[in-house]
N, C-alpha and C. Protein backbone atom coordinates (compact mmCIF):
# COMPACT_ATOMS: atom_id res chain seq x y z
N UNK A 1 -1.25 165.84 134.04
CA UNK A 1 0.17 165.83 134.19
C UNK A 1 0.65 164.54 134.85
N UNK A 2 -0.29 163.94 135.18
CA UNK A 2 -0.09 162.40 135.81
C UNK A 2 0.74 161.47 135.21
N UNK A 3 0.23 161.38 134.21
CA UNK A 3 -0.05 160.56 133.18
C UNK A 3 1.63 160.71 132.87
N UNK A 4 2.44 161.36 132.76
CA UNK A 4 3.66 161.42 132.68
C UNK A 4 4.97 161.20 133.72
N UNK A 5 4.18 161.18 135.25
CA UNK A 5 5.08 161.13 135.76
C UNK A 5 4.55 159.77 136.87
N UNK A 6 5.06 158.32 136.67
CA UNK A 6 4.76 157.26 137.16
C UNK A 6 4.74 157.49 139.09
N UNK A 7 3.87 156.68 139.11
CA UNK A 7 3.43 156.81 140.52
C UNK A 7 3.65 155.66 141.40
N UNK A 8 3.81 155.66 142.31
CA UNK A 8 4.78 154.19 143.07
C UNK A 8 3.82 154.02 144.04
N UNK A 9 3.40 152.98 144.28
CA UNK A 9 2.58 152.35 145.21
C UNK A 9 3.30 151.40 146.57
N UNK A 10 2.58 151.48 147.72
CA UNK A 10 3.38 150.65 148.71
C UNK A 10 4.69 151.15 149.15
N UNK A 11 5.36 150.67 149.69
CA UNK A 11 6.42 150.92 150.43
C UNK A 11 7.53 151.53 149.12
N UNK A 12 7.84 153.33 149.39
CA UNK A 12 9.00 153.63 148.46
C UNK A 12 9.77 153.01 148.46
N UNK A 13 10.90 152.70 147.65
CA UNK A 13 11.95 152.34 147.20
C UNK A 13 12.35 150.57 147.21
N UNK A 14 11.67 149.83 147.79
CA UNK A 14 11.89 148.53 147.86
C UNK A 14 11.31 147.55 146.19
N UNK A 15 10.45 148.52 145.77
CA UNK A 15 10.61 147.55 144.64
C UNK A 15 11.70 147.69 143.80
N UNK A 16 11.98 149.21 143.42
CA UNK A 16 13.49 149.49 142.97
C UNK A 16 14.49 148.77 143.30
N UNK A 17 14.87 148.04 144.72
CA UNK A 17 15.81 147.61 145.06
C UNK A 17 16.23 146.09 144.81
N UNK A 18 14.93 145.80 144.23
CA UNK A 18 14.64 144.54 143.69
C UNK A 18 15.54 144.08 142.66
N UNK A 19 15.27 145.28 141.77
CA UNK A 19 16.05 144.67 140.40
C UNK A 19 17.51 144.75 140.67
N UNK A 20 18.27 143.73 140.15
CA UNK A 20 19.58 143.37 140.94
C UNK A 20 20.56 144.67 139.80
N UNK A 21 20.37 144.94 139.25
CA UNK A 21 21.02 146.32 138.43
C UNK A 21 20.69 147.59 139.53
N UNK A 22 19.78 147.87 139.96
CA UNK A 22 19.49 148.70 140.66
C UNK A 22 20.00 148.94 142.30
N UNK A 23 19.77 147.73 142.41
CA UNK A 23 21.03 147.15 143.60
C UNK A 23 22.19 147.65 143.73
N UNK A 24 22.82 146.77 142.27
CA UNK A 24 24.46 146.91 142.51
C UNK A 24 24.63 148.48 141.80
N UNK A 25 23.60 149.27 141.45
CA UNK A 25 24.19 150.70 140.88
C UNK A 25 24.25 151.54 142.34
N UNK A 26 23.35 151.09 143.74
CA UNK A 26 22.81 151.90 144.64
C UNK A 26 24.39 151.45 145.39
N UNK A 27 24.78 150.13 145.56
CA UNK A 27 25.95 149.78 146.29
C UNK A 27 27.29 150.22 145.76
N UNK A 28 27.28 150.25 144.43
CA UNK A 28 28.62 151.03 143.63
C UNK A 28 28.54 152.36 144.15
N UNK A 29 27.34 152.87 143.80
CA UNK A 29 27.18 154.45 144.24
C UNK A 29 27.88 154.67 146.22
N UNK A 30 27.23 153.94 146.91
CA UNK A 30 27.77 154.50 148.13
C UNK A 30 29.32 153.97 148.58
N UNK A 31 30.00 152.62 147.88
CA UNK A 31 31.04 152.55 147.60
C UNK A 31 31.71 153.83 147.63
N UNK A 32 31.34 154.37 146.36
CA UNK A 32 32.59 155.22 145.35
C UNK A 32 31.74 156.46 146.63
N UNK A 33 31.15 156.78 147.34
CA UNK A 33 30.61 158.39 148.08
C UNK A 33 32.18 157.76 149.10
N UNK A 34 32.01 156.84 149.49
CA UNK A 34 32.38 156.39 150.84
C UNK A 34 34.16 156.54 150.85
N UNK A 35 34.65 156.23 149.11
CA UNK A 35 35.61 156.58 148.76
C UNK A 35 36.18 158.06 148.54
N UNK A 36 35.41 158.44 148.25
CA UNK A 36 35.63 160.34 147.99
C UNK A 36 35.92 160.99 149.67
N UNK A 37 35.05 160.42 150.60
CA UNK A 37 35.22 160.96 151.77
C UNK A 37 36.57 160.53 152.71
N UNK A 38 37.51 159.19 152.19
CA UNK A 38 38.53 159.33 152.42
C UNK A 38 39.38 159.42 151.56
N UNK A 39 39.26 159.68 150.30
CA UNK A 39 40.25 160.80 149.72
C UNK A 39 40.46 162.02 150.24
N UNK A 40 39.17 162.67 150.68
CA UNK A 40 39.66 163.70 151.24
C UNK A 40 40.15 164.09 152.07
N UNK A 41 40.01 162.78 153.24
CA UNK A 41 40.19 162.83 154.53
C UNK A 41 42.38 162.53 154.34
N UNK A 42 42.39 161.84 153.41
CA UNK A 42 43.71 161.93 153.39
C UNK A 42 44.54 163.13 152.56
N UNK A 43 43.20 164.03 152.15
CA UNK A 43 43.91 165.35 151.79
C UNK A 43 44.30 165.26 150.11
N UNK A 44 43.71 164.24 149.97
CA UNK A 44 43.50 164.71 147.99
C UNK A 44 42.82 165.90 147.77
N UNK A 45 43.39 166.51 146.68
CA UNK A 45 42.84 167.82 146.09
C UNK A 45 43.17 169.30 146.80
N UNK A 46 43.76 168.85 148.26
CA UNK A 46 44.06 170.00 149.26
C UNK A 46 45.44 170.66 148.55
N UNK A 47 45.62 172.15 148.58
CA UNK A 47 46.54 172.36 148.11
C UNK A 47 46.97 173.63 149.14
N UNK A 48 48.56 173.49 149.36
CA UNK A 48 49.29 173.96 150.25
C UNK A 48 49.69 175.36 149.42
N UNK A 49 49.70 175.41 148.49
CA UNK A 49 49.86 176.68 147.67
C UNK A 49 49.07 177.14 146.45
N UNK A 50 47.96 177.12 146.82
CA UNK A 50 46.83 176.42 145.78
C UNK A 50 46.98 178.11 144.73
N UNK A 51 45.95 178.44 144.30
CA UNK A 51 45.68 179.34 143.35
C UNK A 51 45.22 180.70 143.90
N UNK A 52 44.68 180.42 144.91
CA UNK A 52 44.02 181.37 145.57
C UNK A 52 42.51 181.71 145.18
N UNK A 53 41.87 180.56 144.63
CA UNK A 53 40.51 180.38 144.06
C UNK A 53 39.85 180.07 145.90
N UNK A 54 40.14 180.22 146.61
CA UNK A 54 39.00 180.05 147.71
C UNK A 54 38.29 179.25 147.70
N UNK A 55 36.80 179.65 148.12
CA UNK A 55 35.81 178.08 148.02
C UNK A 55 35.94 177.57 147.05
N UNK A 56 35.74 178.44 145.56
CA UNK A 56 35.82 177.42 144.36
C UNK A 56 36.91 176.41 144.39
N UNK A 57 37.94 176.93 144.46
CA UNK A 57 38.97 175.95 144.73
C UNK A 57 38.55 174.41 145.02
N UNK A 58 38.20 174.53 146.44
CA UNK A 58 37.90 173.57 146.91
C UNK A 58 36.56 172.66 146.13
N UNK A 59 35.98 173.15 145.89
CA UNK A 59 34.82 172.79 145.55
C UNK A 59 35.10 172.01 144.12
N UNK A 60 36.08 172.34 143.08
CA UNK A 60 36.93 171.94 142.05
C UNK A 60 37.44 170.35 142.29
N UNK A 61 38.41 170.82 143.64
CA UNK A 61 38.76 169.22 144.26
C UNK A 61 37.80 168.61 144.18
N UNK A 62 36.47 168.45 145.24
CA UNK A 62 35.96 167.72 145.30
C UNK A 62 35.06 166.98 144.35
N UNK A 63 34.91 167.83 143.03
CA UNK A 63 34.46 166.84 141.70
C UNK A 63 35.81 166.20 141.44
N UNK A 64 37.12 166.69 141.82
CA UNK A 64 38.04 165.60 141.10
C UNK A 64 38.20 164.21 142.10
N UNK A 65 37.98 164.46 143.20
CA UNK A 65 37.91 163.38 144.52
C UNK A 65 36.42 162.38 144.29
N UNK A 66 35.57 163.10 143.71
CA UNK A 66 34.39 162.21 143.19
C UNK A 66 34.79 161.14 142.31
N UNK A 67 35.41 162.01 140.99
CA UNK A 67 34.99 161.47 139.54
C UNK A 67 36.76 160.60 139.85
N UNK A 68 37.69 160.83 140.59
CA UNK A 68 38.32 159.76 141.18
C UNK A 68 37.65 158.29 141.86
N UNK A 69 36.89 158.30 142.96
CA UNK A 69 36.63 157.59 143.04
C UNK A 69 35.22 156.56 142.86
N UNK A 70 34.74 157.41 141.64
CA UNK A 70 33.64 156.53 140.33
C UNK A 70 34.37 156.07 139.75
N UNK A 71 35.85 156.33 139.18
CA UNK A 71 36.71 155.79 138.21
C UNK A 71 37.16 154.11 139.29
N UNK A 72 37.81 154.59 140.45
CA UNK A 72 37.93 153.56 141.83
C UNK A 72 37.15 152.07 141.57
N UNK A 73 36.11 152.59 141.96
CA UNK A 73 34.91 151.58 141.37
C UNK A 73 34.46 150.40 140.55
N UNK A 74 34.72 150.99 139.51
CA UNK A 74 34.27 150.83 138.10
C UNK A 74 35.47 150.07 137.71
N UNK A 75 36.87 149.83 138.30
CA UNK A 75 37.87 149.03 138.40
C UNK A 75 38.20 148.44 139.48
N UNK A 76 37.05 147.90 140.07
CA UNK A 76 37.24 147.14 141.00
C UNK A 76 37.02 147.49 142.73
N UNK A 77 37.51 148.59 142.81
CA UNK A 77 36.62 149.30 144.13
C UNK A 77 37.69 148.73 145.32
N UNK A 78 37.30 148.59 146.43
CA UNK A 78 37.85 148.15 147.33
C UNK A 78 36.92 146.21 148.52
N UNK A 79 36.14 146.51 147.19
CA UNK A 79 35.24 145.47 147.83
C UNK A 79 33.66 145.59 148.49
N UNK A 80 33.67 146.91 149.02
CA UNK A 80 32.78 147.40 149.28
C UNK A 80 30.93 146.97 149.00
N UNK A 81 31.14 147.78 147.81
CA UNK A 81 29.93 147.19 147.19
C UNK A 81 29.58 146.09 146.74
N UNK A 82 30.38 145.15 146.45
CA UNK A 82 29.89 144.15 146.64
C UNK A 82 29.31 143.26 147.95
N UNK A 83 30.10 143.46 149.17
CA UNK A 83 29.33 143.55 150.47
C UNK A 83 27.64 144.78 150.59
N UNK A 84 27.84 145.69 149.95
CA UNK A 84 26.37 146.11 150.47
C UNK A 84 25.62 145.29 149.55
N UNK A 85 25.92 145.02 147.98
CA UNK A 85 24.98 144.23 147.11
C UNK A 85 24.90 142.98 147.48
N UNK A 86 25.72 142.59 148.35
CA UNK A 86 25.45 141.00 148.94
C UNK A 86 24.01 141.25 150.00
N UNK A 87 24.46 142.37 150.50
CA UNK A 87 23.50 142.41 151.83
C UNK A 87 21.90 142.72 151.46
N UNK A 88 22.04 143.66 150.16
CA UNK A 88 20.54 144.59 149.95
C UNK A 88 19.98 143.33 149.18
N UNK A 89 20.69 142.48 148.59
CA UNK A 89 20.00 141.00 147.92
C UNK A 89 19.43 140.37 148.95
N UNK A 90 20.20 140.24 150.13
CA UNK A 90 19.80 139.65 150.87
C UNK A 90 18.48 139.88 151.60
N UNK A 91 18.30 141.18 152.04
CA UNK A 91 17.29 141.91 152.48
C UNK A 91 16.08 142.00 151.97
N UNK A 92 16.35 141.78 150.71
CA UNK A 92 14.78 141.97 149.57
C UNK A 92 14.08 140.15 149.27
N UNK A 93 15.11 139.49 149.89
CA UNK A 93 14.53 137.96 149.14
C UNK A 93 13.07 137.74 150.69
């Protein structure tokens, strides 16, 4: 069953971080997390008279507060990731 599932040698994740695609997908990614957590914090998706769906409810928002701010991103972002992909380049040379 080996034989199918590749095996990583040496220190996890630093060769991954190498390839500069892999980089800027890991720095987009915590970008757009970093974005969702103040969407919410400013109360996107919160609803004052909502449906009365309870947790689901909420839980609804928060894929739309996600897939908001992957969309964020992917048009430019706030700058973010490009500061962590400056930095994780930096770190690996």
């Amino acid at each position: 069953m080996t034989e199918l599932l590749p095996i990583q040698t040496g220190r996890p994740g630093i060769a991954t971080l190498r390839a500069p695609d892999t980089a800027r997908q890991a720095s987009e990614k915590l970008e757009a997390t970093f974005l969702a957590e103040m969407l919410k914090s400013a109360g996107l998706g919160a609803q004052a008279h909502g449906f009365g769906g309870g947790i689901g409810e909420e839980q609804f928002a928060s894929f739309q507060r996600e897939a908001l701010a992957v969309e964020m991103v992917r048009r430019g972002g706030i700058g973010l990731a490009d500061i962590f992909y400056a930095a994780l380049k930096e770190k690996s040379q």
